[in-house]
C-alpha atoms as a PDB file:
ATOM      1  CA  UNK A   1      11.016 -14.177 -28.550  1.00  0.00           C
ATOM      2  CA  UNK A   2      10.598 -10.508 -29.226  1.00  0.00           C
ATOM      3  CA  UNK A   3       9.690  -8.368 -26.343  1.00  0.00           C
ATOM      4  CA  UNK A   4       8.743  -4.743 -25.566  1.00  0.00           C
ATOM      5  CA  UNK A   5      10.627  -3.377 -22.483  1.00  0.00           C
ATOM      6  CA  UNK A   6       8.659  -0.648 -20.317  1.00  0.00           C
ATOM      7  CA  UNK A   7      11.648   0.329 -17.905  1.00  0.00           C
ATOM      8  CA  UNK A   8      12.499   3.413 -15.987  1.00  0.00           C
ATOM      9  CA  UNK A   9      16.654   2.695 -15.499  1.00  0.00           C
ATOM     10  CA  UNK A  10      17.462   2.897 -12.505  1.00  0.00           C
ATOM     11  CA  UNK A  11      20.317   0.289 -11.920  1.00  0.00           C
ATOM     12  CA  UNK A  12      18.276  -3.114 -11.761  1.00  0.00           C
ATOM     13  CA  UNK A  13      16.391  -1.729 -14.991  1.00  0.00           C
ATOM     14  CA  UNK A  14      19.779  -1.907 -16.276  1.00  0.00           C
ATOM     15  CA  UNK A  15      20.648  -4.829 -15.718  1.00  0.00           C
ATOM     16  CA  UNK A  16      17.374  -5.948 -16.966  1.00  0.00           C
ATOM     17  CA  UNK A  17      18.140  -3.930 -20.245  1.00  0.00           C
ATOM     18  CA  UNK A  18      21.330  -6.183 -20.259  1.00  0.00           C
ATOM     19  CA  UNK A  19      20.163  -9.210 -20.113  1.00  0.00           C
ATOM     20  CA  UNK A  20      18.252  -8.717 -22.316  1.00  0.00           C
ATOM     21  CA  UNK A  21      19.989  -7.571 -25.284  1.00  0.00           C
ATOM     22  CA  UNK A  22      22.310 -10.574 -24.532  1.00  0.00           C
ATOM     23  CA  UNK A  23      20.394 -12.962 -24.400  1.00  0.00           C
ATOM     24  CA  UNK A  24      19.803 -15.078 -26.985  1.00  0.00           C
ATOM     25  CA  UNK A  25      16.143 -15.922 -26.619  1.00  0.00           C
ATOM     26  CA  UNK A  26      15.085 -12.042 -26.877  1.00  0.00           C
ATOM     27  CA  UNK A  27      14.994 -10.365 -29.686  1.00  0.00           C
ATOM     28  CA  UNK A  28      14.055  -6.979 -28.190  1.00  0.00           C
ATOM     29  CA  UNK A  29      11.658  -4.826 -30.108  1.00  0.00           C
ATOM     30  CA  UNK A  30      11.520  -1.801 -28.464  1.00  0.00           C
ATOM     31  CA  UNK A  31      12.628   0.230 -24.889  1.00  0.00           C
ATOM     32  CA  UNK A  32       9.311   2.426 -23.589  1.00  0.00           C
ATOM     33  CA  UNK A  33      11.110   4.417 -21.041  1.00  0.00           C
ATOM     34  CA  UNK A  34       9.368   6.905 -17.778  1.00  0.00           C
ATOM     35  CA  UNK A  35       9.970   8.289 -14.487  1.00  0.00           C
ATOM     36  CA  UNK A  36      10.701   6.403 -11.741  1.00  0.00           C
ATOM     37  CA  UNK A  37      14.164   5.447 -10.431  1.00  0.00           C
ATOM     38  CA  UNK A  38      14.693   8.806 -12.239  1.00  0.00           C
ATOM     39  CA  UNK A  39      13.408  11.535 -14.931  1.00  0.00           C
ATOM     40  CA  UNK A  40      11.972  10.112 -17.866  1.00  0.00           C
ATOM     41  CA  UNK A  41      14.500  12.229 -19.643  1.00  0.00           C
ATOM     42  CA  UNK A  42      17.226  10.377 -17.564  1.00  0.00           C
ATOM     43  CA  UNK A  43      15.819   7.523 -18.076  1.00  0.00           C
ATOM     44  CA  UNK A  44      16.091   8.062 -21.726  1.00  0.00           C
ATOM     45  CA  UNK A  45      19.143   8.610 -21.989  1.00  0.00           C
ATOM     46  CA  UNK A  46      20.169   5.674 -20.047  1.00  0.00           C
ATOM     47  CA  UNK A  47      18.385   3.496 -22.048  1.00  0.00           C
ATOM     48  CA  UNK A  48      20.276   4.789 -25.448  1.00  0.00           C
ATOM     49  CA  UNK A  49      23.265   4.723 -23.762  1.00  0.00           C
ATOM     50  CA  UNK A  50      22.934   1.390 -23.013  1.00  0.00           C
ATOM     51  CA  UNK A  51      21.210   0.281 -26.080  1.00  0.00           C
ATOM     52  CA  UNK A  52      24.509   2.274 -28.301  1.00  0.00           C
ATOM     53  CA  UNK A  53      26.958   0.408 -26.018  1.00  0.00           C
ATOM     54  CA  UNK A  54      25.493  -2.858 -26.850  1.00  0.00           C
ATOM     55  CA  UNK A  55      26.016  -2.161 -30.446  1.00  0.00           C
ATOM     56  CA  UNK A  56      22.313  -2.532 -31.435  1.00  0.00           C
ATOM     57  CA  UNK A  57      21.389   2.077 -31.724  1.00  0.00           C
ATOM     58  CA  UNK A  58      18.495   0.492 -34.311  1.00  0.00           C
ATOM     59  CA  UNK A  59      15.982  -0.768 -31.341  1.00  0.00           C
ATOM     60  CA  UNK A  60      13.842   2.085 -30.935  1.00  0.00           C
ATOM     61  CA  UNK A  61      14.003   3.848 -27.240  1.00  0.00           C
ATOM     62  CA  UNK A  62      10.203   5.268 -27.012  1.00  0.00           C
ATOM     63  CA  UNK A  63       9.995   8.286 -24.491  1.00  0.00           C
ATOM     64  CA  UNK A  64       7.177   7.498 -22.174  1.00  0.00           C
ATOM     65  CA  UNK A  65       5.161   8.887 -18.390  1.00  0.00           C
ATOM     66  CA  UNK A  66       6.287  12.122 -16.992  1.00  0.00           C
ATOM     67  CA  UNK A  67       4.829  11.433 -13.982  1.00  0.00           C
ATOM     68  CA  UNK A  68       2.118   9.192 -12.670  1.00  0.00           C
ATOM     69  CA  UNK A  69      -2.243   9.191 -12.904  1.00  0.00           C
ATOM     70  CA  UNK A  70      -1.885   9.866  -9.684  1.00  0.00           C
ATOM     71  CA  UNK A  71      -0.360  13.201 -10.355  1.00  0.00           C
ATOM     72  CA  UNK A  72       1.560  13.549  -7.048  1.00  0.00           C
ATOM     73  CA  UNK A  73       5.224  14.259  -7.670  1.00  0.00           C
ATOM     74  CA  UNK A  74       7.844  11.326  -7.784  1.00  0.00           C
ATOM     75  CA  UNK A  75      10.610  11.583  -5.590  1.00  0.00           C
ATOM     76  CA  UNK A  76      13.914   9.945  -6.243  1.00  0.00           C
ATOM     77  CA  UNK A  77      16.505   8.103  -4.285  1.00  0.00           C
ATOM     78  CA  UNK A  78      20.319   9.129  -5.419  1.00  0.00           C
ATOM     79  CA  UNK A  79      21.175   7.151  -2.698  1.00  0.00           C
ATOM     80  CA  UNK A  80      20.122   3.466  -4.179  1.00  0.00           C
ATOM     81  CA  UNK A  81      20.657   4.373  -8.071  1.00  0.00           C
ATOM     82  CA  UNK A  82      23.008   7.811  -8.386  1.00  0.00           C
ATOM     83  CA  UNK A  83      22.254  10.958  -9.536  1.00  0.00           C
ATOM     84  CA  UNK A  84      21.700   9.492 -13.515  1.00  0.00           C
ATOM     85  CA  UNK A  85      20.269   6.178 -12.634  1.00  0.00           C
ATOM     86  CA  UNK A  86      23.376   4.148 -12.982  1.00  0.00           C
ATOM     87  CA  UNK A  87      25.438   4.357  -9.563  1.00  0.00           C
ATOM     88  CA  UNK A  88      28.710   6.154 -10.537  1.00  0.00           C
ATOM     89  CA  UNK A  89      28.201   5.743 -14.512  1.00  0.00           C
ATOM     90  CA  UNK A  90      27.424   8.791 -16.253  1.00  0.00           C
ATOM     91  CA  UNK A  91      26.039   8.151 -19.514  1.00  0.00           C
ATOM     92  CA  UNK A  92      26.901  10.849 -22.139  1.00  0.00           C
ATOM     93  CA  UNK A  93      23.561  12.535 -23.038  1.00  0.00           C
ATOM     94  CA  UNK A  94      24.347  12.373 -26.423  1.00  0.00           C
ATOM     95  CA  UNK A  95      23.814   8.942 -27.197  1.00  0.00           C
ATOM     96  CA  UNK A  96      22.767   7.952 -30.660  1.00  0.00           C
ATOM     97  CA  UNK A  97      20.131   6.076 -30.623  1.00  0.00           C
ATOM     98  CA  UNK A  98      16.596   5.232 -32.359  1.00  0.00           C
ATOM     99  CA  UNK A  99      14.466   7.889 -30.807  1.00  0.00           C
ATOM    100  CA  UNK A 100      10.588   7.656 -31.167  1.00  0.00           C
ATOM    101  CA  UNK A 101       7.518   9.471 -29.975  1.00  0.00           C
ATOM    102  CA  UNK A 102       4.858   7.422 -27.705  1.00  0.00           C
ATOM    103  CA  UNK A 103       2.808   6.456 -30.734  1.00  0.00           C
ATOM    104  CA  UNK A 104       5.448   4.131 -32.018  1.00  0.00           C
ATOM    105  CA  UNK A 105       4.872   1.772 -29.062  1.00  0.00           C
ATOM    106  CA  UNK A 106       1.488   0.532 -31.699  1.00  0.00           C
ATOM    107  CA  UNK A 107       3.440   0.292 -34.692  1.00  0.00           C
ATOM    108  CA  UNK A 108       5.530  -2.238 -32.905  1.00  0.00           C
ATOM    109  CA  UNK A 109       2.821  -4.031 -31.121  1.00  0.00           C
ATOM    110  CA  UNK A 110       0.453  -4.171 -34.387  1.00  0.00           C
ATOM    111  CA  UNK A 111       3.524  -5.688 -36.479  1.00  0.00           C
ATOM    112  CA  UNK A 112       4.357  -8.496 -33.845  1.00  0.00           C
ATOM    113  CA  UNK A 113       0.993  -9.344 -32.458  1.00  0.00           C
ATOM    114  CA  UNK A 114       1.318 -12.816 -32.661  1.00  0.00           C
ATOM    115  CA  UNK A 115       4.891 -12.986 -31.018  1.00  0.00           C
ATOM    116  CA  UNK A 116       5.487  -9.720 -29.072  1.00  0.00           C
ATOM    117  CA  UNK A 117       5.094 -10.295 -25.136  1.00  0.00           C
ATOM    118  CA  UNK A 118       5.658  -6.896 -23.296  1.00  0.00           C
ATOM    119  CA  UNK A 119       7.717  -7.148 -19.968  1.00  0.00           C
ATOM    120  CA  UNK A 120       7.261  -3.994 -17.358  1.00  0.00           C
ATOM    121  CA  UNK A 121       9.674  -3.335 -14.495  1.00  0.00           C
ATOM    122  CA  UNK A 122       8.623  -0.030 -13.568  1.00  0.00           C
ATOM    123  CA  UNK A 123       5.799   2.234 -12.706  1.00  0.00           C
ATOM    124  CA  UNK A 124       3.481   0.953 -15.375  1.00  0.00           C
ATOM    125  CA  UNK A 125       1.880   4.403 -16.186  1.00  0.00           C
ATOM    126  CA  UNK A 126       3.415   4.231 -19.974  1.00  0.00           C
ATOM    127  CA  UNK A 127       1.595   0.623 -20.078  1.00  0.00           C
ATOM    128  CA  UNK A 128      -1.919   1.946 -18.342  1.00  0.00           C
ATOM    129  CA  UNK A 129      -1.775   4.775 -20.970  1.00  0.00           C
ATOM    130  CA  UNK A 130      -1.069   2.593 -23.733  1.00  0.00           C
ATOM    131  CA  UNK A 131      -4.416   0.421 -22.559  1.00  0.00           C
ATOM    132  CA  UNK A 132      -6.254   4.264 -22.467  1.00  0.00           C
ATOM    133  CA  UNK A 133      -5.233   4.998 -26.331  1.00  0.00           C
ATOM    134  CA  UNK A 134      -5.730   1.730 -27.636  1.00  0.00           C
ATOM    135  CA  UNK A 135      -7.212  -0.835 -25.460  1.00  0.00           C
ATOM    136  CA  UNK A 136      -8.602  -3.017 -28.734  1.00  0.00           C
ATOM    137  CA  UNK A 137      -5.070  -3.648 -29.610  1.00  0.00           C
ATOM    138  CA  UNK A 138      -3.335  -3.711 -25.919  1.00  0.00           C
ATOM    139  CA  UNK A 139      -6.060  -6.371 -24.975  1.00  0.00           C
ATOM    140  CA  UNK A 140      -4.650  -8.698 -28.126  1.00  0.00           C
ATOM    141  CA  UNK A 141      -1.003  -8.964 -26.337  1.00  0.00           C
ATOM    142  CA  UNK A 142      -1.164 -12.219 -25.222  1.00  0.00           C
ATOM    143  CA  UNK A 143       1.061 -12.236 -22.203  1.00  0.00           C
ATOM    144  CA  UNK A 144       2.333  -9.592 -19.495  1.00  0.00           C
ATOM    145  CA  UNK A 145       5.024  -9.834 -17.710  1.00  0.00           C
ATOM    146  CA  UNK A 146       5.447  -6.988 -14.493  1.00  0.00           C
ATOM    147  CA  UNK A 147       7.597  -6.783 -11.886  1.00  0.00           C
ATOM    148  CA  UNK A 148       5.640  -5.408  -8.691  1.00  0.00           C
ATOM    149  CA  UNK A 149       3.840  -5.547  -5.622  1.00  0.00           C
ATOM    150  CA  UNK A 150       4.398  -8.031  -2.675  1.00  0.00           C
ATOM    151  CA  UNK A 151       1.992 -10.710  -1.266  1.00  0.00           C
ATOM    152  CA  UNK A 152       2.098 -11.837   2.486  1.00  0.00           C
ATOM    153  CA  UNK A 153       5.454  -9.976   2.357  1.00  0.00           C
ATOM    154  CA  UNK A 154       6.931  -6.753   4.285  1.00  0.00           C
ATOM    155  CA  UNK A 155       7.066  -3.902   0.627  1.00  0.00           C
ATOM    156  CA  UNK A 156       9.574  -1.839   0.437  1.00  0.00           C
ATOM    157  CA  UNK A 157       8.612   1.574   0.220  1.00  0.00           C
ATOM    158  CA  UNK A 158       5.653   1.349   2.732  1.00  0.00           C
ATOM    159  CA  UNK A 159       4.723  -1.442   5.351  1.00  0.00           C
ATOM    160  CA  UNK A 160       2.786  -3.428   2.903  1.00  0.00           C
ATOM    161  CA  UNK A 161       3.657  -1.155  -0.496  1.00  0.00           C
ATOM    162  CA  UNK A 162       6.463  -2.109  -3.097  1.00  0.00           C
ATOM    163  CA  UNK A 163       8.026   0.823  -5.278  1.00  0.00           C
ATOM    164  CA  UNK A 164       6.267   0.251  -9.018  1.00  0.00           C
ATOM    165  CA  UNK A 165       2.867  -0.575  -7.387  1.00  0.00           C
ATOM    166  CA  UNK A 166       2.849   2.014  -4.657  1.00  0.00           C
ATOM    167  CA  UNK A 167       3.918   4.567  -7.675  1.00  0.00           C
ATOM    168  CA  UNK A 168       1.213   4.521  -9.448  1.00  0.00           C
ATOM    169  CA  UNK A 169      -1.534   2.198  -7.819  1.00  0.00           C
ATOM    170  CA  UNK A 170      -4.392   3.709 -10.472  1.00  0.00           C
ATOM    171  CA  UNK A 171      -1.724   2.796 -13.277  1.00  0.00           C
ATOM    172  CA  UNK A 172      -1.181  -0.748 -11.587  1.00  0.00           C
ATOM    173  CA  UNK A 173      -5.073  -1.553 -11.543  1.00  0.00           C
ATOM    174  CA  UNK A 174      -5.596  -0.455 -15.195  1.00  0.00           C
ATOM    175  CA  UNK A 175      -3.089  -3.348 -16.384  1.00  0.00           C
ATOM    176  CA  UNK A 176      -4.469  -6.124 -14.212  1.00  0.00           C
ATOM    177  CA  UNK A 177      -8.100  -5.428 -15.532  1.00  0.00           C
ATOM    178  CA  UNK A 178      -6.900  -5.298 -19.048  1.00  0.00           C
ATOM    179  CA  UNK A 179      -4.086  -7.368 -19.709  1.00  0.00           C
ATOM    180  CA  UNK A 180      -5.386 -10.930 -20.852  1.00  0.00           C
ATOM    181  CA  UNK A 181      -2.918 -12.729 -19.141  1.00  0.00           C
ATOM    182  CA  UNK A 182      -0.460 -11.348 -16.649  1.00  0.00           C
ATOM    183  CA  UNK A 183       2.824 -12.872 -14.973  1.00  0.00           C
ATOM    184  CA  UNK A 184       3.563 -11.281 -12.215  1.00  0.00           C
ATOM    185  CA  UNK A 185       7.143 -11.288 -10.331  1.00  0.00           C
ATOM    186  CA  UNK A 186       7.071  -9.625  -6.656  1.00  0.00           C
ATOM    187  CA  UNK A 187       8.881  -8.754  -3.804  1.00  0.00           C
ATOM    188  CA  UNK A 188       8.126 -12.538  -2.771  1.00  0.00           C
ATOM    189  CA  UNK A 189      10.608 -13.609  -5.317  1.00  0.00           C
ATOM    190  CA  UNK A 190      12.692 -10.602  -6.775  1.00  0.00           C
ATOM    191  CA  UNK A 191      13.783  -9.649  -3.009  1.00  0.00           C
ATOM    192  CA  UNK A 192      15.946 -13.422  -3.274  1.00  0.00           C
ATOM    193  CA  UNK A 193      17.482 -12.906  -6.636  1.00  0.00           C
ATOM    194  CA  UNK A 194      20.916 -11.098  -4.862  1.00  0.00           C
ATOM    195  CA  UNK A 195      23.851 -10.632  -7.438  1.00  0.00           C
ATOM    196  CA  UNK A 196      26.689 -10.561  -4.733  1.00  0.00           C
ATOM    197  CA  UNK A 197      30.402  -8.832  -5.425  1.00  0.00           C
ATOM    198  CA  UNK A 198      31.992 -12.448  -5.953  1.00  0.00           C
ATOM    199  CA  UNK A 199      29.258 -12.873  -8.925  1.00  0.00           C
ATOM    200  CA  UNK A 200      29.554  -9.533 -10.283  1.00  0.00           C
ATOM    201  CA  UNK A 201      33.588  -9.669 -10.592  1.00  0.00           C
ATOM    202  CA  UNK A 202      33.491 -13.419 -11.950  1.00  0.00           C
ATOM    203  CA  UNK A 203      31.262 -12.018 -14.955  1.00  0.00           C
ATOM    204  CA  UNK A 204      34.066  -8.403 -15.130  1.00  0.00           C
ATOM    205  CA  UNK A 205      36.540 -11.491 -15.623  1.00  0.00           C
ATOM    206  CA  UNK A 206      34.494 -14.354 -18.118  1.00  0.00           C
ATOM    207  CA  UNK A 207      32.813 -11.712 -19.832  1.00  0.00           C
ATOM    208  CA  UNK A 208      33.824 -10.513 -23.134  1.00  0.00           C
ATOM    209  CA  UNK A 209      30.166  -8.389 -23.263  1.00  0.00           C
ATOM    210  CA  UNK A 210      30.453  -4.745 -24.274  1.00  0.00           C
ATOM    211  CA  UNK A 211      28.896  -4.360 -20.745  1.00  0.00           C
ATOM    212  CA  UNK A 212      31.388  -5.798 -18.291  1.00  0.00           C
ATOM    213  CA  UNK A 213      32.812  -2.492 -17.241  1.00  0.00           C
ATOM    214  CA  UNK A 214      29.442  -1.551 -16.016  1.00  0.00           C
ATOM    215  CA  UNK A 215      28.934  -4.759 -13.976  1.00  0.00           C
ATOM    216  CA  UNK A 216      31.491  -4.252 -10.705  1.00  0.00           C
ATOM    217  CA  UNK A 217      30.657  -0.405 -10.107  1.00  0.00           C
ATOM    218  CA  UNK A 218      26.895  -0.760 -10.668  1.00  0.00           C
ATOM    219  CA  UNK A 219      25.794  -3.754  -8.719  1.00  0.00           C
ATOM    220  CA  UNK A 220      28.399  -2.825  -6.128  1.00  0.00           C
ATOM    221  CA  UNK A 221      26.838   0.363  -5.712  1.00  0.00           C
ATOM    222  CA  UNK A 222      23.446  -0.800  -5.528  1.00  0.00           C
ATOM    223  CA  UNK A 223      24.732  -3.289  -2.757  1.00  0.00           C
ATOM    224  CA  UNK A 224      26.147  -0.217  -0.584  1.00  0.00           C
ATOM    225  CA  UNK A 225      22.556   0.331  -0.298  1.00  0.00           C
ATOM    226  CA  UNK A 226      21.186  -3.027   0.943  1.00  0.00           C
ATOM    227  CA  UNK A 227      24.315  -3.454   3.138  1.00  0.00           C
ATOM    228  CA  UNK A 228      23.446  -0.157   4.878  1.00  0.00           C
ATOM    229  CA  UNK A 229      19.835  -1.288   5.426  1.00  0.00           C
ATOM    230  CA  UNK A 230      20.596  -4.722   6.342  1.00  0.00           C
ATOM    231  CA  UNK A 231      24.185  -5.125   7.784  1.00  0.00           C
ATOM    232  CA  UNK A 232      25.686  -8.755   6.510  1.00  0.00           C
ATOM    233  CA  UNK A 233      23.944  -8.816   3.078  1.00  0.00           C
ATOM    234  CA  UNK A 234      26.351 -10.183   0.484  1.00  0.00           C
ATOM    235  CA  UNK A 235      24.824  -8.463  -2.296  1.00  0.00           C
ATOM    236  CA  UNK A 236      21.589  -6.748  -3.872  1.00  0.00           C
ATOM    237  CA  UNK A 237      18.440  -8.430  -5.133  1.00  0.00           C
ATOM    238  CA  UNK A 238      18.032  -7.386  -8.722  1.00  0.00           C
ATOM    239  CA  UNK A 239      14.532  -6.968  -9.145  1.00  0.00           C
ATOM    240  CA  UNK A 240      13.976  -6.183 -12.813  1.00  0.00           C
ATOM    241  CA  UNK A 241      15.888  -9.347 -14.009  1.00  0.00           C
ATOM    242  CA  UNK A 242      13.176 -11.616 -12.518  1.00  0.00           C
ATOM    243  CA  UNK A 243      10.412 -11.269 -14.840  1.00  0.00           C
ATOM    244  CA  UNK A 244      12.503 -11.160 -17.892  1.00  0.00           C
ATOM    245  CA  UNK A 245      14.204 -14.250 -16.764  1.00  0.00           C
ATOM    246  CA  UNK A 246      10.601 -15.840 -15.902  1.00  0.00           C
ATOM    247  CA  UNK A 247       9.847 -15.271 -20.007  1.00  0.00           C
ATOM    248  CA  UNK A 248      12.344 -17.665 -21.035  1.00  0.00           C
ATOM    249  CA  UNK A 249      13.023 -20.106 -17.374  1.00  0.00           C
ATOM    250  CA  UNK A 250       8.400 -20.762 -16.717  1.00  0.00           C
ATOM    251  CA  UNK A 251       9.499 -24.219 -15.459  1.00  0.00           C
ATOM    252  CA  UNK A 252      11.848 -22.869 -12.634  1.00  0.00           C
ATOM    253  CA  UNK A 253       9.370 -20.178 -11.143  1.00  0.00           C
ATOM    254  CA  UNK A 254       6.225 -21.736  -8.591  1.00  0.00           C
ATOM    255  CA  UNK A 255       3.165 -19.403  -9.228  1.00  0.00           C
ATOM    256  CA  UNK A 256      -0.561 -19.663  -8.104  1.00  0.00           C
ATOM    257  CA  UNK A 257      -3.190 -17.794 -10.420  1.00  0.00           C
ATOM    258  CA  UNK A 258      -5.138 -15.354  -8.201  1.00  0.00           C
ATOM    259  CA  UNK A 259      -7.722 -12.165  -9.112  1.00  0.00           C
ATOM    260  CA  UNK A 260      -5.083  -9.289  -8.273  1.00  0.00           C
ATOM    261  CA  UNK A 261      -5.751  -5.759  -7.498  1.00  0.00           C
ATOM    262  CA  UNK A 262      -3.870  -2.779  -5.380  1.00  0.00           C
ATOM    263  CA  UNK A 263      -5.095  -0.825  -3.074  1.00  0.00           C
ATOM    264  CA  UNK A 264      -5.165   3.178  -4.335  1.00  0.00           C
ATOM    265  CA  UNK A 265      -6.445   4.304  -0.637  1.00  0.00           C
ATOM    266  CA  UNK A 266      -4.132   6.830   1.718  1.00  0.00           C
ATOM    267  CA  UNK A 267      -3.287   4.511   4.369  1.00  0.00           C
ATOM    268  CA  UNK A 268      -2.892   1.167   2.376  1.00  0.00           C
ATOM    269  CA  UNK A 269      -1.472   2.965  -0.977  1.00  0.00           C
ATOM    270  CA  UNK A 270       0.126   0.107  -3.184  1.00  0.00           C
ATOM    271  CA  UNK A 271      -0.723  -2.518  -1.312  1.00  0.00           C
ATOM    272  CA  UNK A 272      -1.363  -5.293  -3.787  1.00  0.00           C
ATOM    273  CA  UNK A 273      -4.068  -8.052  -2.443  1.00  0.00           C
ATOM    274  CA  UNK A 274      -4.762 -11.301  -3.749  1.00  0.00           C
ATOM    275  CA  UNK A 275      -6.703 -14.259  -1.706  1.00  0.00           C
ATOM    276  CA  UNK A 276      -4.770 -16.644  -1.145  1.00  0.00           C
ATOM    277  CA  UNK A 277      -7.033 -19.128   0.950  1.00  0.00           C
ATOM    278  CA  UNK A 278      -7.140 -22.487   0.453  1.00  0.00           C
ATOM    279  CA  UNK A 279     -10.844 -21.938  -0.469  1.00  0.00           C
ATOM    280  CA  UNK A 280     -10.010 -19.605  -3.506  1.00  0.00           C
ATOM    281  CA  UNK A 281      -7.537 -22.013  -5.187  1.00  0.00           C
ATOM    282  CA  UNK A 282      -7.748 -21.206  -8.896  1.00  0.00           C
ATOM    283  CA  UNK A 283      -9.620 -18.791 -10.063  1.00  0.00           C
ATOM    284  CA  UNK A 284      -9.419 -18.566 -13.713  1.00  0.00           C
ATOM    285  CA  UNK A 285      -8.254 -14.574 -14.073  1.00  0.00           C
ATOM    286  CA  UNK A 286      -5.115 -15.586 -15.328  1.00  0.00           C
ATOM    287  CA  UNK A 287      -2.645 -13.242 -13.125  1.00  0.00           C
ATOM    288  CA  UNK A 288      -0.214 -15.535 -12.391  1.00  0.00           C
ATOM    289  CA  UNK A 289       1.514 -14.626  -9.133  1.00  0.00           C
ATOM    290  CA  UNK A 290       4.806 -16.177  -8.705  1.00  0.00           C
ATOM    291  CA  UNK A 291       6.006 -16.965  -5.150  1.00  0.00           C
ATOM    292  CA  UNK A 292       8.959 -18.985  -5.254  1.00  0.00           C
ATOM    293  CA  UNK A 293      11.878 -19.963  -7.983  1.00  0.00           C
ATOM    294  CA  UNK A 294      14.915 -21.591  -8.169  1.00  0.00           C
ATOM    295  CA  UNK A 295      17.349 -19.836  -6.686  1.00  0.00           C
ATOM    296  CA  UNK A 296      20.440 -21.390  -8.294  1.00  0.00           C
ATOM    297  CA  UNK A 297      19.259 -21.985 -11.532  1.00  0.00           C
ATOM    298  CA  UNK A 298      18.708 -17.957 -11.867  1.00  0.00           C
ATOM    299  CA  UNK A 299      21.776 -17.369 -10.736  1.00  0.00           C
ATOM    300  CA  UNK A 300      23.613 -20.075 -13.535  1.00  0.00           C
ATOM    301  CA  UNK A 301      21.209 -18.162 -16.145  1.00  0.00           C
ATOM    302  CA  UNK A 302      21.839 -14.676 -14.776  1.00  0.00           C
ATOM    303  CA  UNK A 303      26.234 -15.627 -15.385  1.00  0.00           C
ATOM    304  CA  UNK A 304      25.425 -17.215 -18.527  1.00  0.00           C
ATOM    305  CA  UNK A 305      23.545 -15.007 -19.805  1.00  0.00           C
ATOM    306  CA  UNK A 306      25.991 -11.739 -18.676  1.00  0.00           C
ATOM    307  CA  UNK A 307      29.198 -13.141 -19.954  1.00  0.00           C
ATOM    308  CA  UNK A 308      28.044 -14.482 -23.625  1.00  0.00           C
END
């Protein structure tokens, strides 16, 4: 299945990278990379780095958003990702890699129409934008996949707010009106899928992945984090697996179809909102809202797939 990555990496965008250039279900087509977790030139970087590493420099790493529609400034948290994105890693800045210009993200769309599904796990300004230059062709991808917001759940960066949504909330909006059919992976689910140290060194010691080193001091690092917030966690919930892992695992993931939309106002920035009701039940806009999965069987798919 080929698939167009929007990603800001950021150490669970990493992982998500990971996965999926091991995989063998994904054939990715293309890395569309923007602030976030860090610079879009950071991010950038990471994602050749990673992308070189992997042995595959061909897939095309698209430079993306500088900052969001919003056009408030992005801060960044060293503290959950490092200083270059990846925990204690830092990735060389010269890279080789397949660099393109923002343009290139329609070449690739235009030659794999009828396969290409696009996954986003970050701020999806880079996405809205793409729907702004070229909505004809964006509104021809047949599915979606984003990792964001959080239903009937505490967010993360505000009361009611997770990260990508709360980032760019006028971005977030533009996607759910256009997209024809959206999957979406929140909080609900992606704050369960927790990689803990025990996983992460079984995979250092199966693995025979050009990635292995990377596992241990990068998902150990992102747990310091979670441990600090919430003494007794065992590990770190990697967000930006989820929806990738969705793509190719539908049967394992509950989901209720629901009109979506997030809230751009001051006091409620982020905040995605969906009825949920009995009353609304389905109501044909397919956004696809997952809120639970199996737990075990992502874990089994996550180890498979990281030590292949």
């Amino acid at each position: 299945m080929k698939v167009l990555l929007f990603c800001d990496p950021g150490i669970d965008d990493s992982l998500a990278i990971i996965y999926a250039l091991n995989h063998p279900g994904i054939d990715l087509a293309g890395i569309v990379t923007s602030y976030g977790n860090v610079t879009k030139k950071q991010a950038t970087i990471n994602a050749a780095y990673l992308t070189s590493l992997g042995g595959r420099p061909d897939i095309p790493v698209i430079a993306g958003a500088e900052f969001p529609l919003t056009g408030e400034s992005t801060a960044f948290y060293p503290e959950i990702h490092g200083d270059d994105g990846m925990g204690p890693i830092r990735p060389p800045d010269n890279s080789p890699g397949n660099y393109q210009e923002f343009s290139y993200v329609f070449k690739i769309i235009a030659e794999h129409l009828n396969d290409l599904i696009i996954v986003d796990v970050g701020r999806s300004t880079s996405l809205a934008l793409a729907f702004n230059l070229n909505v004809s062709l964006m509104k021809r991808v047949q599915r979606i996949y984003l990792m964001g917001g959080a239903f009937l759940v505490p967010g993360n960066v505000t009361p009611c707010a997770e990260a990508n949504f709360h980032g760019d909330p006028i971005a977030a909006n533009v996607v759910l009106k256009y997209g024809k059919e959206i999957y979406i992976s929140p909080l609900n689910i992606t704050n369960q899928a927790i990689i803990t140290r025990e996983i992460a060194s079984y995979i250092y010691t199966a693995s025979h992945s050009p990635f292995k080193e990377l596992i241990p001091p990068i998902t150990e690092y992102y747990s310091a984090y979670y441990r600090k917030m919430n003494p007794g966690m065992r590990g770190a919930p990697v967000h930006d697996v989820v929806p990738l892992y969705h793509l190719m695992n539908p049967s394992f993931i509950v989901t209720k179809e629901r009109k979506t939309e997030v809230l751009i106002c001051r006091e409620g920035k982020g905040t995605s909102v969906a009825d949920f009701r009995n009353s609304s039940r389905n109501d044909g806009s397919r956004r696809h809202i997952a809120i639970s999965f199996d737990y075990r069987h992502y874990i089994a798919d996550f180890i498979k797939t990281m030590t292949d």
